[in-house]
Structures are given as C-alpha cells and as structure tokens.
PDB file of N, CA and C in Angstrom:
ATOM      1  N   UNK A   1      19.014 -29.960  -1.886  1.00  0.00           N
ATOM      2  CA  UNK A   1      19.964 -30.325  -0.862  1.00  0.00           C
ATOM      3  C   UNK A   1      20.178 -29.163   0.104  1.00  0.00           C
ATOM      4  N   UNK A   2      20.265 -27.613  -0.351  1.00  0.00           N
ATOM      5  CA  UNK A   2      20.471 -26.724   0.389  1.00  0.00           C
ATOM      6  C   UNK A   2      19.126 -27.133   1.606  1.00  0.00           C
ATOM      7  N   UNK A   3      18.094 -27.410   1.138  1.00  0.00           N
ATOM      8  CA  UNK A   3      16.874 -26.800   1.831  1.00  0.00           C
ATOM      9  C   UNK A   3      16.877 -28.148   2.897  1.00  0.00           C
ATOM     10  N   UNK A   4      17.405 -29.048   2.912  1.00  0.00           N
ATOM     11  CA  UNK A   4      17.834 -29.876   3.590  1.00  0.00           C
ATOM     12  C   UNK A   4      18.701 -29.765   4.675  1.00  0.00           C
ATOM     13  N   UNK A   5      19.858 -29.003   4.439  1.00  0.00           N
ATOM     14  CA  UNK A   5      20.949 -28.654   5.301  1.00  0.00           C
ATOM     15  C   UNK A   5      20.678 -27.504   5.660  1.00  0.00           C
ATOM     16  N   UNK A   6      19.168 -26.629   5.514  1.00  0.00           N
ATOM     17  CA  UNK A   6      18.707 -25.330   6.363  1.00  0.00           C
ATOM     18  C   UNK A   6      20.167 -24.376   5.858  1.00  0.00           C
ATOM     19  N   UNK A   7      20.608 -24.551   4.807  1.00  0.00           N
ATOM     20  CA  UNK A   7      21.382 -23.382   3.609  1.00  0.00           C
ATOM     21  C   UNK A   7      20.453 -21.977   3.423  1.00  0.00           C
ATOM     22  N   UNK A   8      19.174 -22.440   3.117  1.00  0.00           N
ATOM     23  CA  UNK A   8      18.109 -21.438   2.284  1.00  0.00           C
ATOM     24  C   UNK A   8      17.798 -20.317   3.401  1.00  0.00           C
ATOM     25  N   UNK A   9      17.709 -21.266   4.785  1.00  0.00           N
ATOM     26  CA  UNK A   9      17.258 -20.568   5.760  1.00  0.00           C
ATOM     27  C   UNK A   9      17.865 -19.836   6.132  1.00  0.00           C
ATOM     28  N   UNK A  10      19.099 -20.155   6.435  1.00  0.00           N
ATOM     29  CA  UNK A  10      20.286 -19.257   6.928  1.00  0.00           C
ATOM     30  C   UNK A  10      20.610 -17.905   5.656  1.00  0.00           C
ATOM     31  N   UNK A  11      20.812 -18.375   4.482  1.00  0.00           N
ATOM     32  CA  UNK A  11      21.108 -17.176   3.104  1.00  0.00           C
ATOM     33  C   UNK A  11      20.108 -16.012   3.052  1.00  0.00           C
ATOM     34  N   UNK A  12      18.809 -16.460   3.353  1.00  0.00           N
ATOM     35  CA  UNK A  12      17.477 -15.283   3.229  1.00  0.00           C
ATOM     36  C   UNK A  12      16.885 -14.924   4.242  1.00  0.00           C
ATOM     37  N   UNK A  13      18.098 -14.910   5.661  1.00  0.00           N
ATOM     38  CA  UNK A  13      17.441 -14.867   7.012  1.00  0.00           C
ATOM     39  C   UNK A  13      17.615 -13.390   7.306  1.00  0.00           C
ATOM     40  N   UNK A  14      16.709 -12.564   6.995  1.00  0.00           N
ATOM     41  CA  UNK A  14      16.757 -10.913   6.947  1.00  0.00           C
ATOM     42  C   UNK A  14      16.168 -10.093   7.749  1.00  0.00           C
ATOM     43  N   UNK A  15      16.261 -10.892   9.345  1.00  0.00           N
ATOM     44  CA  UNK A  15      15.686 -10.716  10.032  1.00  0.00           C
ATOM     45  C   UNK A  15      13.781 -10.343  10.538  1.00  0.00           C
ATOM     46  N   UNK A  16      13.716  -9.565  11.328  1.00  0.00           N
ATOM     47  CA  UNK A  16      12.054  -9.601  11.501  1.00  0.00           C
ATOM     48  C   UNK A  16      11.332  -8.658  10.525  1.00  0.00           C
ATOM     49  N   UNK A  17      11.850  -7.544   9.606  1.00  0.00           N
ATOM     50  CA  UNK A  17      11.094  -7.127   8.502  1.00  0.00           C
ATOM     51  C   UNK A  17      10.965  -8.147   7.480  1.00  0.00           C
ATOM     52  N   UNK A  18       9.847  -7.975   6.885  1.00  0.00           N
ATOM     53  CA  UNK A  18       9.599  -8.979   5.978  1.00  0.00           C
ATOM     54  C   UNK A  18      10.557  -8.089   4.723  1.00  0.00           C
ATOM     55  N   UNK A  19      10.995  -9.053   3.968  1.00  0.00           N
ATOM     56  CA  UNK A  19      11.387  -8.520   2.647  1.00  0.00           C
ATOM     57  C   UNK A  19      10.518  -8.617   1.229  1.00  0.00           C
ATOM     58  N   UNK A  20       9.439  -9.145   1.770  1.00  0.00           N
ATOM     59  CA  UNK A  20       8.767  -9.007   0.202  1.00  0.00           C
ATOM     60  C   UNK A  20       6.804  -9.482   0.571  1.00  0.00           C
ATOM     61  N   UNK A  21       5.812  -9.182   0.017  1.00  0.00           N
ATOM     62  CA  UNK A  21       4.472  -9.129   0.295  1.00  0.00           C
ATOM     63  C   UNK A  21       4.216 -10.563   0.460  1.00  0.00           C
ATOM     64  N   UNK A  22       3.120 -11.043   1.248  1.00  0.00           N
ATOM     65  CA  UNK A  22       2.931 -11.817   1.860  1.00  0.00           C
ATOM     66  C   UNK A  22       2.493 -13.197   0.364  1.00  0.00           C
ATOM     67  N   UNK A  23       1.719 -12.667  -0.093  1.00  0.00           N
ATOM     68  CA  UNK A  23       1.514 -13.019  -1.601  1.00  0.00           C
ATOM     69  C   UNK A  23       2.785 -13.511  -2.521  1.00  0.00           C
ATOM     70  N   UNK A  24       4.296 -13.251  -2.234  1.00  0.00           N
ATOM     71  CA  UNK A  24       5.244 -13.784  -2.760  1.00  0.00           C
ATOM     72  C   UNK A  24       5.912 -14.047  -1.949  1.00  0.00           C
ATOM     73  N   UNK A  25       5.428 -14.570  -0.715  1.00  0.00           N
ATOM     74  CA  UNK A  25       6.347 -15.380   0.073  1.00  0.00           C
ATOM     75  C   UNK A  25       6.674 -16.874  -0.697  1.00  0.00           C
ATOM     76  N   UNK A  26       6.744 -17.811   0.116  1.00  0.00           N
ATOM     77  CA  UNK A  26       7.295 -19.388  -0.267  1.00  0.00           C
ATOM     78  C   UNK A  26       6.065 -19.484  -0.066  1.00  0.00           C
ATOM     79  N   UNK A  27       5.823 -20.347  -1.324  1.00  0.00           N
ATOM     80  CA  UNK A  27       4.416 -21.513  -1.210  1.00  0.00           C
ATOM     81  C   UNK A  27       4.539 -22.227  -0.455  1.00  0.00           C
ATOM     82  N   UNK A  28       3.537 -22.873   0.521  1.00  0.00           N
ATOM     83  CA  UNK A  28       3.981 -23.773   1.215  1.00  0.00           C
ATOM     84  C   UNK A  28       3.745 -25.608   0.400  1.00  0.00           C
ATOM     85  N   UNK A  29       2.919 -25.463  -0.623  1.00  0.00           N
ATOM     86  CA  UNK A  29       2.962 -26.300  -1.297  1.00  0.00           C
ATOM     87  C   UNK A  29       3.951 -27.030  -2.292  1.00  0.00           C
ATOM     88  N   UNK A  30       4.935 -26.218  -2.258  1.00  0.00           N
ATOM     89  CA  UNK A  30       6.396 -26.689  -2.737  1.00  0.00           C
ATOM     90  C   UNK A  30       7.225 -27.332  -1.938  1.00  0.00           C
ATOM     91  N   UNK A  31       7.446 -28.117  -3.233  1.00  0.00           N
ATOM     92  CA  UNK A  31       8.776 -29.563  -2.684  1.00  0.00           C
ATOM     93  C   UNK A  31       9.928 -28.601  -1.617  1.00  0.00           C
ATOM     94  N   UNK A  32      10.348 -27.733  -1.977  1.00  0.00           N
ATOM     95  CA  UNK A  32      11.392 -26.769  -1.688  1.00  0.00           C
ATOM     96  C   UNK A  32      11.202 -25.586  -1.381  1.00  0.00           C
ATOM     97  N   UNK A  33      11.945 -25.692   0.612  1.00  0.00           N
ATOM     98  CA  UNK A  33      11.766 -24.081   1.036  1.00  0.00           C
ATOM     99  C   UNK A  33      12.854 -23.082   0.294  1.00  0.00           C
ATOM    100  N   UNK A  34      12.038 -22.289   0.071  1.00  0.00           N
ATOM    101  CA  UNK A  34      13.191 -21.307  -1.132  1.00  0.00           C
ATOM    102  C   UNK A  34      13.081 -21.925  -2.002  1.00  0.00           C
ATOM    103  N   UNK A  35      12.534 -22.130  -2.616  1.00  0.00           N
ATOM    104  CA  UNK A  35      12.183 -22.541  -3.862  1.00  0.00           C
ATOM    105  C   UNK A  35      12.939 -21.442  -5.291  1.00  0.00           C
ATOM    106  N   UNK A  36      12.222 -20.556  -4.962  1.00  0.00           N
ATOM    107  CA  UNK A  36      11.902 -19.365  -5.973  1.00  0.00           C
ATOM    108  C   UNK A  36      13.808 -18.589  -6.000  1.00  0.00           C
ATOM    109  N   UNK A  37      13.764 -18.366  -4.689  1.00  0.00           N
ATOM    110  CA  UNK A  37      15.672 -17.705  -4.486  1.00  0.00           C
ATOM    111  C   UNK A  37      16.474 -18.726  -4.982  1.00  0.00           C
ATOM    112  N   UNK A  38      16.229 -20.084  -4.557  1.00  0.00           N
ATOM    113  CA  UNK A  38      17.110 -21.447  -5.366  1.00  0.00           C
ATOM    114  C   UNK A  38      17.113 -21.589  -6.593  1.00  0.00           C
ATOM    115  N   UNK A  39      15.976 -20.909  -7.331  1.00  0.00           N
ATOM    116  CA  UNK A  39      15.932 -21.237  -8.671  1.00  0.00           C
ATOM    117  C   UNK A  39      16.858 -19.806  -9.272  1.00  0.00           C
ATOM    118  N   UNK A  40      16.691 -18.579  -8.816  1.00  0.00           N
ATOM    119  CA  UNK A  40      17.086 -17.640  -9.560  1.00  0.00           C
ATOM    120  C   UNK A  40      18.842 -18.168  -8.951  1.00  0.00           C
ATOM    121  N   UNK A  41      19.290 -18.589  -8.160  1.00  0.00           N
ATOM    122  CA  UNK A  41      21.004 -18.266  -8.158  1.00  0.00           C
ATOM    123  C   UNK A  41      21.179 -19.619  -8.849  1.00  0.00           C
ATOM    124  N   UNK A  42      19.926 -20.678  -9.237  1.00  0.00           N
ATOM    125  CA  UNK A  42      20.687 -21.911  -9.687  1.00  0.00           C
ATOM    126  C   UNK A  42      20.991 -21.534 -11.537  1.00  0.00           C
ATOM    127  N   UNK A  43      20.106 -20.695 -11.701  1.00  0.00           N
ATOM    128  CA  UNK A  43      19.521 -20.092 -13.519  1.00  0.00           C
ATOM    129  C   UNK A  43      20.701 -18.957 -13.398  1.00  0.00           C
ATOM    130  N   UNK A  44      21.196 -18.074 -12.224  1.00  0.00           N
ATOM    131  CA  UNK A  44      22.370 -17.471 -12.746  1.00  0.00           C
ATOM    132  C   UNK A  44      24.013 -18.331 -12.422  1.00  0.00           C
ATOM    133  N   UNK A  45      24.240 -19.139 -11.512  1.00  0.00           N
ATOM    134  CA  UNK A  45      25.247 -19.815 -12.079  1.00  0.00           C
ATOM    135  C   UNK A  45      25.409 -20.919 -13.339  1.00  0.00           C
ATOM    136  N   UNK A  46      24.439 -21.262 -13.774  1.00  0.00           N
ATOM    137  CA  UNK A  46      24.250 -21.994 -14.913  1.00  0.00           C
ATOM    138  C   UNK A  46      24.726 -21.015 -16.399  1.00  0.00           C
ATOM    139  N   UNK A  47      23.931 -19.829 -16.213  1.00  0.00           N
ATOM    140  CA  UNK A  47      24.075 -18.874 -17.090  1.00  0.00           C
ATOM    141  C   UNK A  47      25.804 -18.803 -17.107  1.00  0.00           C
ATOM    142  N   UNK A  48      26.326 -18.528 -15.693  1.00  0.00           N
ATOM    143  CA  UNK A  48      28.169 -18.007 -15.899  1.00  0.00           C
ATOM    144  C   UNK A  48      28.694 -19.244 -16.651  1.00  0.00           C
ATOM    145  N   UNK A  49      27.812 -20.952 -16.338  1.00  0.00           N
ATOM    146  CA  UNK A  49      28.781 -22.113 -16.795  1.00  0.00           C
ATOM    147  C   UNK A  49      28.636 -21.932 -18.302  1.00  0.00           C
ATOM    148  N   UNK A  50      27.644 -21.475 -19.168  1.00  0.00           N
ATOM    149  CA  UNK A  50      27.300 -21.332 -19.789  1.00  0.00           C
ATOM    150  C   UNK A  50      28.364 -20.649 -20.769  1.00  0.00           C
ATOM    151  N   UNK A  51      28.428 -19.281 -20.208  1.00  0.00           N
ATOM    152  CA  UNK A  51      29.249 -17.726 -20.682  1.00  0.00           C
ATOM    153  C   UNK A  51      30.596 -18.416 -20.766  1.00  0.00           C
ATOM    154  N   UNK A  52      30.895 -19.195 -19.739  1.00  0.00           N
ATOM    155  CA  UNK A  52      32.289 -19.553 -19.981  1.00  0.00           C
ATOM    156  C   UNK A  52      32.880 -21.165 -20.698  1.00  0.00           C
ATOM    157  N   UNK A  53      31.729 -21.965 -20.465  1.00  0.00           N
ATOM    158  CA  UNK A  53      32.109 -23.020 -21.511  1.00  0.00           C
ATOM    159  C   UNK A  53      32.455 -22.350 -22.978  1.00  0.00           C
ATOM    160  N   UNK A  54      31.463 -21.474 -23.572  1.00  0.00           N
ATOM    161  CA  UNK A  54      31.445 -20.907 -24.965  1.00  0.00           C
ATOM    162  C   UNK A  54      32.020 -20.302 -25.045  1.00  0.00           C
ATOM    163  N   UNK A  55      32.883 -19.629 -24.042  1.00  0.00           N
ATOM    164  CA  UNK A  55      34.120 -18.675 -24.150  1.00  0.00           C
ATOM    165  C   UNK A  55      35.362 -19.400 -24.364  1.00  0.00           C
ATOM    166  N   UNK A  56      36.011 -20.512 -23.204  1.00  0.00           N
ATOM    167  CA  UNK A  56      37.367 -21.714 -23.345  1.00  0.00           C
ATOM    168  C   UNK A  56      36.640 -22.388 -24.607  1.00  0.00           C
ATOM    169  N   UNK A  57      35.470 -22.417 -25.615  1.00  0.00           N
ATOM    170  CA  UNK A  57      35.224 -23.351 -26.359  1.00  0.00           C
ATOM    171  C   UNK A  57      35.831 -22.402 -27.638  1.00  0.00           C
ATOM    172  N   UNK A  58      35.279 -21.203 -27.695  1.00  0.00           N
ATOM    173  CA  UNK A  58      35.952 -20.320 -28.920  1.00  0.00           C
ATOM    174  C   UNK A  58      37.121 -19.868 -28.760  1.00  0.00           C
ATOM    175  N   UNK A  59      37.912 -20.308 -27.831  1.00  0.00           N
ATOM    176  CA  UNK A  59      39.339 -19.830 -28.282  1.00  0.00           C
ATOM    177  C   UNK A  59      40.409 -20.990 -28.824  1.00  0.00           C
ATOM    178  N   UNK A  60      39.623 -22.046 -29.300  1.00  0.00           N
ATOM    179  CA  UNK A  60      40.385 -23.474 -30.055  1.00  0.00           C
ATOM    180  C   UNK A  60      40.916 -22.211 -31.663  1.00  0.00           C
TER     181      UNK A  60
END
C-alpha cells in the first residue's frame, strides 16, 4: 500500500548521491518498489508487536 501512495518514494528519497551499489538497488522485477526497506521496518515493527504482546501477556 505504501508503494502505492509513493510512501517508499518519499521515506528513501536521499537525494542525488546514491546510497547504496547499483547491484543492491530495487529489483525491478519485484511486485514492490522498496521492497527490501518495506520488509526490514515491516520485520522490525512486528518484532516491537511481538516484545510487547509477551510482555502485557507475562504480567497476568
């Protein structure tokens, strides 16, 4: 949905230096621009829902 509403574009827009080798840019063969940045902040807020379900779950 971000990559839809041009979210991805705007979050990793770091102007005209490139930030990383041409070789780990975005595939262009992926469903999803930003693919790779979408996955690492989607795997670390999952991780916090995670930390904190099991946290409000152990204090019964």
């Amino acid at each position: 949905m971000g990559s839809c509403l041009g979210v991805w574009s705007w979050a990793w827009d770091v102007g005209e230096t490139p930030y990383a080798p041409p070789e780990l840019e975005d595939d262009p063969t992926l469903p999803i621009v930003g693919y790779y940045p979408a996955l690492m902040i989607c795997t670390a807020v999952m991780a916090w829902v995670w930390v904190v379900v099991a946290w409000v779950g152990g204090m019964e």
